[in-house]
PDB file of N, CA and C in Angstrom:
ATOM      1  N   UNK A   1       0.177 -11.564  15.664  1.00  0.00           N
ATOM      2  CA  UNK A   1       1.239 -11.050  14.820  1.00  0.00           C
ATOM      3  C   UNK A   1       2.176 -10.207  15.667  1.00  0.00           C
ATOM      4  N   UNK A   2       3.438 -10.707  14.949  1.00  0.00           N
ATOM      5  CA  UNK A   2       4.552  -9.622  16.432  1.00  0.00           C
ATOM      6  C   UNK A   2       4.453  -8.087  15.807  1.00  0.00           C
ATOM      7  N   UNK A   3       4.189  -7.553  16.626  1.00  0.00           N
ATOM      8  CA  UNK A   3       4.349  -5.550  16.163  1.00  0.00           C
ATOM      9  C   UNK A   3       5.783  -5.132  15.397  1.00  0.00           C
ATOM     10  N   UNK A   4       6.782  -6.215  15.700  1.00  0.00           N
ATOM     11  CA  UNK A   4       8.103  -5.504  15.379  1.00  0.00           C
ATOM     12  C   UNK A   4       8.674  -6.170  14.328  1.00  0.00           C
ATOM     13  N   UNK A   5       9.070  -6.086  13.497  1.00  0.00           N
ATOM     14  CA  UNK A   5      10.040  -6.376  12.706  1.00  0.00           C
ATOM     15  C   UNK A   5      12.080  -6.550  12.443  1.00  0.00           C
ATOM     16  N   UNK A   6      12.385  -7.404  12.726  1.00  0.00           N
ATOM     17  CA  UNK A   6      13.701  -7.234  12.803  1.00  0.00           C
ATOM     18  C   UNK A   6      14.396  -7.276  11.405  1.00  0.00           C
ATOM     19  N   UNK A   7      14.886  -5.689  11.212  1.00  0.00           N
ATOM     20  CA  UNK A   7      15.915  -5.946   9.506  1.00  0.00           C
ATOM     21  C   UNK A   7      17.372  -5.304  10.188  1.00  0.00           C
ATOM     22  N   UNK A   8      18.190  -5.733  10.190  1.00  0.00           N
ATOM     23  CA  UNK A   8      19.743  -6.112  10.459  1.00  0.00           C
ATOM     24  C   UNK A   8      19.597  -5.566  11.827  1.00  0.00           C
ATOM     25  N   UNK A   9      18.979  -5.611  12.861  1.00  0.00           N
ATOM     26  CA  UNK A   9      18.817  -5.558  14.100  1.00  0.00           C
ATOM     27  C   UNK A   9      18.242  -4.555  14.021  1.00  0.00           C
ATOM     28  N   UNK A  10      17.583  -4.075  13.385  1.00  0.00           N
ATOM     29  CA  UNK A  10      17.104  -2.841  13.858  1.00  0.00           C
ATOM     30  C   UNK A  10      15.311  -3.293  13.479  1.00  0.00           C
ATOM     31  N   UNK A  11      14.362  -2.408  14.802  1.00  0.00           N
ATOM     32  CA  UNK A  11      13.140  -3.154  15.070  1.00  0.00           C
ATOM     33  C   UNK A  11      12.177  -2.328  14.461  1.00  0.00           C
ATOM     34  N   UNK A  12      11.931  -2.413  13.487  1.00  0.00           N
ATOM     35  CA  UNK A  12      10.579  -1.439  12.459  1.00  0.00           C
ATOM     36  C   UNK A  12       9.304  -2.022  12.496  1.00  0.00           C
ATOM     37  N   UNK A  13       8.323  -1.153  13.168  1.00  0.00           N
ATOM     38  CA  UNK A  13       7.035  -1.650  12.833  1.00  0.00           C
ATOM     39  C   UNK A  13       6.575  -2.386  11.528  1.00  0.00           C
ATOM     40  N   UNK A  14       5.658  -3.348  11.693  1.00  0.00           N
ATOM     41  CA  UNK A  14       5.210  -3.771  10.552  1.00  0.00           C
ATOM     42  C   UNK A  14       4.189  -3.014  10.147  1.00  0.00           C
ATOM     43  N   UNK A  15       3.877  -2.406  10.615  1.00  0.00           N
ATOM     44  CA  UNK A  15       2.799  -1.400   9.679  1.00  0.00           C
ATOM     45  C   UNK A  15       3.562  -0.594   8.347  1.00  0.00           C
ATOM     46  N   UNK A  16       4.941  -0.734   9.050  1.00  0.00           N
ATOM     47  CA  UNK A  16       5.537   0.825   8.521  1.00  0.00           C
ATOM     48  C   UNK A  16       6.542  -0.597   7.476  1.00  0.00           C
ATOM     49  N   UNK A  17       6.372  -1.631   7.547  1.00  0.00           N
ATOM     50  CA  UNK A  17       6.884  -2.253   6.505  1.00  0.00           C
ATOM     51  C   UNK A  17       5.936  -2.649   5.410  1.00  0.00           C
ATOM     52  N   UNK A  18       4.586  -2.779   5.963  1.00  0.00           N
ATOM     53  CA  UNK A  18       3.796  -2.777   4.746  1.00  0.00           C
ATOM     54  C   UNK A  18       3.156  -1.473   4.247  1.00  0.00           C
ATOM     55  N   UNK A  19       3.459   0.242   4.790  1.00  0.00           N
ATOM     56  CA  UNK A  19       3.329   0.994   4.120  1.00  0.00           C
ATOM     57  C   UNK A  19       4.448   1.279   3.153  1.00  0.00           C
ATOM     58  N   UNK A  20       5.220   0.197   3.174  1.00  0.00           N
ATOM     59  CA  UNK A  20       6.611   0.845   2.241  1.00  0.00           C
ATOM     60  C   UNK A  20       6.069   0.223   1.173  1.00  0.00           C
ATOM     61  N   UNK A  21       5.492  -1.204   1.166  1.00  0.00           N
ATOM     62  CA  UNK A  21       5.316  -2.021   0.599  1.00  0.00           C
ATOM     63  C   UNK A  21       4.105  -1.240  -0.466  1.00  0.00           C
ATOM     64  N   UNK A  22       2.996  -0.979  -0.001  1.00  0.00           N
ATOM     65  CA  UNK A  22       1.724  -0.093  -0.263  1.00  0.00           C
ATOM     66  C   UNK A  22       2.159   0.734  -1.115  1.00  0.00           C
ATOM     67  N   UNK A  23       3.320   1.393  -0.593  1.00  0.00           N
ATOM     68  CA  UNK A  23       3.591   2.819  -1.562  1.00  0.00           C
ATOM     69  C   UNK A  23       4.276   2.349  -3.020  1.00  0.00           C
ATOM     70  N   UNK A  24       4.821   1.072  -2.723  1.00  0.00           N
ATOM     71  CA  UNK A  24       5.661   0.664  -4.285  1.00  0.00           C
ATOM     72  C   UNK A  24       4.390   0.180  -5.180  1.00  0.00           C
ATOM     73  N   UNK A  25       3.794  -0.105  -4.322  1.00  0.00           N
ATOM     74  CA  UNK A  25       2.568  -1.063  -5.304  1.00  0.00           C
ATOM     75  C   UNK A  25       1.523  -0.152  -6.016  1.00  0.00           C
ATOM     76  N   UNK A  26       1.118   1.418  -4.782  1.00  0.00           N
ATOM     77  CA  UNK A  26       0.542   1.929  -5.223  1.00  0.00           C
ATOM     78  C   UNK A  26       1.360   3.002  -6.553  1.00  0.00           C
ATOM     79  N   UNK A  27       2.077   3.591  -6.252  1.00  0.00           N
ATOM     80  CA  UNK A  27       3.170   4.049  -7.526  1.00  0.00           C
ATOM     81  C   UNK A  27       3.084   3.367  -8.575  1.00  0.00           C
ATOM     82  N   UNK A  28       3.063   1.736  -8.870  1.00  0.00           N
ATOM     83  CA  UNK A  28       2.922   1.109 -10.136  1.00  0.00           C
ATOM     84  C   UNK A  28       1.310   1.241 -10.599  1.00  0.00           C
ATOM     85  N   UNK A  29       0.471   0.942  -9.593  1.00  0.00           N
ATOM     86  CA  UNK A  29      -1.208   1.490 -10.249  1.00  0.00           C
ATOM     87  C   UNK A  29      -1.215   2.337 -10.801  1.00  0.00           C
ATOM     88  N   UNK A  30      -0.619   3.749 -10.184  1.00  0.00           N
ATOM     89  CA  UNK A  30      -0.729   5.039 -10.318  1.00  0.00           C
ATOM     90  C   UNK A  30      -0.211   5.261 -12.216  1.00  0.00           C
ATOM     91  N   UNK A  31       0.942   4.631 -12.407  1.00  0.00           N
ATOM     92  CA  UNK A  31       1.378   4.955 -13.181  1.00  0.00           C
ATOM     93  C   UNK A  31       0.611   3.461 -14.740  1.00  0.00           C
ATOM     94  N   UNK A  32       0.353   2.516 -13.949  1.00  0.00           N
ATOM     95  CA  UNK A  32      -0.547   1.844 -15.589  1.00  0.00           C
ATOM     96  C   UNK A  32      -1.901   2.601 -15.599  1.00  0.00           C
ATOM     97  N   UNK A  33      -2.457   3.324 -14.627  1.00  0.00           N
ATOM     98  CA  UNK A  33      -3.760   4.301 -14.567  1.00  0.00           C
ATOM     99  C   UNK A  33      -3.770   5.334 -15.409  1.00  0.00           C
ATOM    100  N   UNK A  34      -2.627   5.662 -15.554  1.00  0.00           N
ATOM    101  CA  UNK A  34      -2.135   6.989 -16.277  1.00  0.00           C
ATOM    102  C   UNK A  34      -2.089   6.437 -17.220  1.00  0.00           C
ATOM    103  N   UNK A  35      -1.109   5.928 -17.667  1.00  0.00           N
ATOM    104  CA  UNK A  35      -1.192   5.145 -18.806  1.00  0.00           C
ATOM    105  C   UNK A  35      -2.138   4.479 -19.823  1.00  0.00           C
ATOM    106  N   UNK A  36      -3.105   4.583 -19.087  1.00  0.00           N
ATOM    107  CA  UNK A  36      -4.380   3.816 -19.574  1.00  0.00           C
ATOM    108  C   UNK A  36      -5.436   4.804 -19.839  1.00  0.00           C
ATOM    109  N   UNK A  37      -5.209   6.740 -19.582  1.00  0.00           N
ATOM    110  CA  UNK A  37      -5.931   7.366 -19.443  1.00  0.00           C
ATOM    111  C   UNK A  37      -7.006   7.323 -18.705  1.00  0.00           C
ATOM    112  N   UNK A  38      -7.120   6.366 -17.443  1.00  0.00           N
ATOM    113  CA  UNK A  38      -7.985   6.033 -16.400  1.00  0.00           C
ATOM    114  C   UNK A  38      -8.338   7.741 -15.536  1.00  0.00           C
ATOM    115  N   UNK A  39      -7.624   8.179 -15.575  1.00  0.00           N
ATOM    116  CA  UNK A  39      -7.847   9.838 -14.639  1.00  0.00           C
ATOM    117  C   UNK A  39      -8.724  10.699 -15.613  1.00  0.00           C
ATOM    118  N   UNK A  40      -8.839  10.188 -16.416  1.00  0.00           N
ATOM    119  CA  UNK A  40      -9.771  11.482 -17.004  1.00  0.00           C
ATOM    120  C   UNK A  40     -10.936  11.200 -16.949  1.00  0.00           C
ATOM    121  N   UNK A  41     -11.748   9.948 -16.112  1.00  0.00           N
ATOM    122  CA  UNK A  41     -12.807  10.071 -15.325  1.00  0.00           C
ATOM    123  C   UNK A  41     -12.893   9.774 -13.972  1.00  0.00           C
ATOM    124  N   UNK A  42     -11.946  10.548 -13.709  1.00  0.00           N
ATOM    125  CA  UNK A  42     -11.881  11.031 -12.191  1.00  0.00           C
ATOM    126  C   UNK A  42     -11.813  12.333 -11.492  1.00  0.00           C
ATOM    127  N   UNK A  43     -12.796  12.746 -10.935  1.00  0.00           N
ATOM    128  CA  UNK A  43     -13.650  14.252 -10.444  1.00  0.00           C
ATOM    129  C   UNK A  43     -11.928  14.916  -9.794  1.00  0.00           C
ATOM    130  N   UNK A  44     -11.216  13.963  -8.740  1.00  0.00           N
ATOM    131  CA  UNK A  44     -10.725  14.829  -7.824  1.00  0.00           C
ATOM    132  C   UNK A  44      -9.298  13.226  -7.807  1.00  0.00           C
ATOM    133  N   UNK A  45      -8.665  13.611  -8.521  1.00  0.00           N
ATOM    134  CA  UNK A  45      -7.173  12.603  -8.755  1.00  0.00           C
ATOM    135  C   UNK A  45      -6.665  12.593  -7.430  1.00  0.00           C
ATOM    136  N   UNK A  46      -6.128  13.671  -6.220  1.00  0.00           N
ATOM    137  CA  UNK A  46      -5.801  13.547  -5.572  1.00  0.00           C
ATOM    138  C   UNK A  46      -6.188  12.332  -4.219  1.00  0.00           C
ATOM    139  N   UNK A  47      -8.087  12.742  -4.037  1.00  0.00           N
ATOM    140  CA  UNK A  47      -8.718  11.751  -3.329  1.00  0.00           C
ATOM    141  C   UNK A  47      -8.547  10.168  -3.518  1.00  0.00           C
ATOM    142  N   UNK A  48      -8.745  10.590  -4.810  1.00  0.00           N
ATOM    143  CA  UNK A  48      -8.641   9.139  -5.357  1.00  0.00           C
ATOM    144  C   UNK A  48      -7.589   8.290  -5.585  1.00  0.00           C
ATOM    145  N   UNK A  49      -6.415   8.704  -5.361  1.00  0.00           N
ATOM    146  CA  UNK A  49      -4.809   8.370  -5.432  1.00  0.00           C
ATOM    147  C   UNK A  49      -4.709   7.769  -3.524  1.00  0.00           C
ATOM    148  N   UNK A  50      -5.470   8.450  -2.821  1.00  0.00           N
ATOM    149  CA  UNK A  50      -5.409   8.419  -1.045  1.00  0.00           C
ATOM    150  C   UNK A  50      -6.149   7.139  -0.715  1.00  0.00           C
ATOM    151  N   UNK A  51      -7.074   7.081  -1.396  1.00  0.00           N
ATOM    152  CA  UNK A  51      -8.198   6.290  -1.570  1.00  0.00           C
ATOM    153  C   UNK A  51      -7.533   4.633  -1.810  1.00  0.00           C
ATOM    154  N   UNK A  52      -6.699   4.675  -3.453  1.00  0.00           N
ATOM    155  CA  UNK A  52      -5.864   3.733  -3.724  1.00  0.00           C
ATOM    156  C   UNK A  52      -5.189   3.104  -2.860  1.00  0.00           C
ATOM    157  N   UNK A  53      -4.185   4.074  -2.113  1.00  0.00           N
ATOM    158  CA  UNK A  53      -3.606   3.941  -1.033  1.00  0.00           C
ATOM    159  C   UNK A  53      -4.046   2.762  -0.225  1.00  0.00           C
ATOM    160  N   UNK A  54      -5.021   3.486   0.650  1.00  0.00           N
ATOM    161  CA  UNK A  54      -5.407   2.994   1.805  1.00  0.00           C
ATOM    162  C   UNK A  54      -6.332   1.394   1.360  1.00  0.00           C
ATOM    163  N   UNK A  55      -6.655   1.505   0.873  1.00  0.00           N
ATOM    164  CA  UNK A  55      -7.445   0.176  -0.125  1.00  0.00           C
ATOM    165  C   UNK A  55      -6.312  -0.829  -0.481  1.00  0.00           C
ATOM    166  N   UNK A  56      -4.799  -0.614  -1.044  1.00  0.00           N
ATOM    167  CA  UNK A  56      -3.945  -1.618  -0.870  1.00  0.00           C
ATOM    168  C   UNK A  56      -3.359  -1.552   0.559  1.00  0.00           C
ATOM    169  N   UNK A  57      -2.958  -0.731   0.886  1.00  0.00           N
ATOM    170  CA  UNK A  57      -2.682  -1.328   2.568  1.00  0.00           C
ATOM    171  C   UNK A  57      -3.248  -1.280   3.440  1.00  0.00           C
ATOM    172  N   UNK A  58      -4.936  -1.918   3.273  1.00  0.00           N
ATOM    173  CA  UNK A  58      -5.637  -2.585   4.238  1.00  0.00           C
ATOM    174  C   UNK A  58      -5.581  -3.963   3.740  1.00  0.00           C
ATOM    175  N   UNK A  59      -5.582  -4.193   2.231  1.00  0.00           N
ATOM    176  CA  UNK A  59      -5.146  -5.768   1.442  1.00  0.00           C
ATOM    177  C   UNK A  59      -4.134  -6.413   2.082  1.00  0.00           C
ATOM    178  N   UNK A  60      -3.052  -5.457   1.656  1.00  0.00           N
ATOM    179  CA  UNK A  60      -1.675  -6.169   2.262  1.00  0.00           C
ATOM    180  C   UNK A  60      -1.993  -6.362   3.858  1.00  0.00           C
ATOM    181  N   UNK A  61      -2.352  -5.659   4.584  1.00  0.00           N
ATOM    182  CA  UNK A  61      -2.879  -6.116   6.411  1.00  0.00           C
ATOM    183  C   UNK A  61      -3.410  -7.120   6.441  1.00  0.00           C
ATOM    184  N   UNK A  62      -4.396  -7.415   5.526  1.00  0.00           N
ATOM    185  CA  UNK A  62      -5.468  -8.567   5.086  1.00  0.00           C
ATOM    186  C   UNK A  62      -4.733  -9.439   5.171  1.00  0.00           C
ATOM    187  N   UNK A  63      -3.859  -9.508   3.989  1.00  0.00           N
ATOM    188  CA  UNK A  63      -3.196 -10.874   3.826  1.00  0.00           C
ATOM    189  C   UNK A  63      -2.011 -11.210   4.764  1.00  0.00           C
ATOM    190  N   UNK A  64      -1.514 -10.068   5.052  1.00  0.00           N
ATOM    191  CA  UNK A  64      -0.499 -10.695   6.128  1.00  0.00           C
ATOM    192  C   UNK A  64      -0.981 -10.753   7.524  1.00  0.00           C
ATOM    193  N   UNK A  65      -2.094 -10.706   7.862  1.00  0.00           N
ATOM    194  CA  UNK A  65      -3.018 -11.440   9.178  1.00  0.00           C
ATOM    195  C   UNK A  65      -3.474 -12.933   8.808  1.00  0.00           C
ATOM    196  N   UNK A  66      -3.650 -13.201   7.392  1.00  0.00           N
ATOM    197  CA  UNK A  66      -3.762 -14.363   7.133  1.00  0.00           C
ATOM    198  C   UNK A  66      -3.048 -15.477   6.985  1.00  0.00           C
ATOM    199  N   UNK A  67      -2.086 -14.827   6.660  1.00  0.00           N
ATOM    200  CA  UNK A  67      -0.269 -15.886   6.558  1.00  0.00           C
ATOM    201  C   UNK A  67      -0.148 -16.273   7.311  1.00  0.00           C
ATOM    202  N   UNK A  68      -0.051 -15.141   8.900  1.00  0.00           N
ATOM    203  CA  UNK A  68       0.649 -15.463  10.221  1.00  0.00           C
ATOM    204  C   UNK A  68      -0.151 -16.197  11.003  1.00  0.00           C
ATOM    205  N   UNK A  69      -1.365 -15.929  11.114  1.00  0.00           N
ATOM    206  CA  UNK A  69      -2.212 -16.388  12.539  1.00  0.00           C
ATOM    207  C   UNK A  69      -2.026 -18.151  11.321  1.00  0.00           C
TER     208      UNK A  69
END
């Protein structure tokens, strides 16, 4: 997989394009979670919001190692 990304010439890591990606996706969990009263069995919201996080953008890594190779 190439490290760089080209958006109108300018060269952005792909990590840092699928943490943008991560953060929109995780923001929509965050908010049908809420919605669903899902946090009120959860000890420590903050951990568990970091947690979310990192759990979709190791997915999204997942799958976009799988596309490319």
């Amino acid at each position: 997989m190439n490290a760089d990304i080209d958006i109108f010439g300018v060269y952005v890591p792909s990590l840092m394009v699928l943490a943008l990606a991560a953060i929109a996706i995780d923001l929509f969990a965050r908010t049908v979670l809420a919605k669903a009263g899902f946090y009120r069995l959860v000890w420590h919201r903050s951990l568990f919001d970091l947690a979310l996080f990192v759990i979709v953008l190791s997915g999204l890594f997942s799958l976009s190692q799988r596309f490319v190779s």
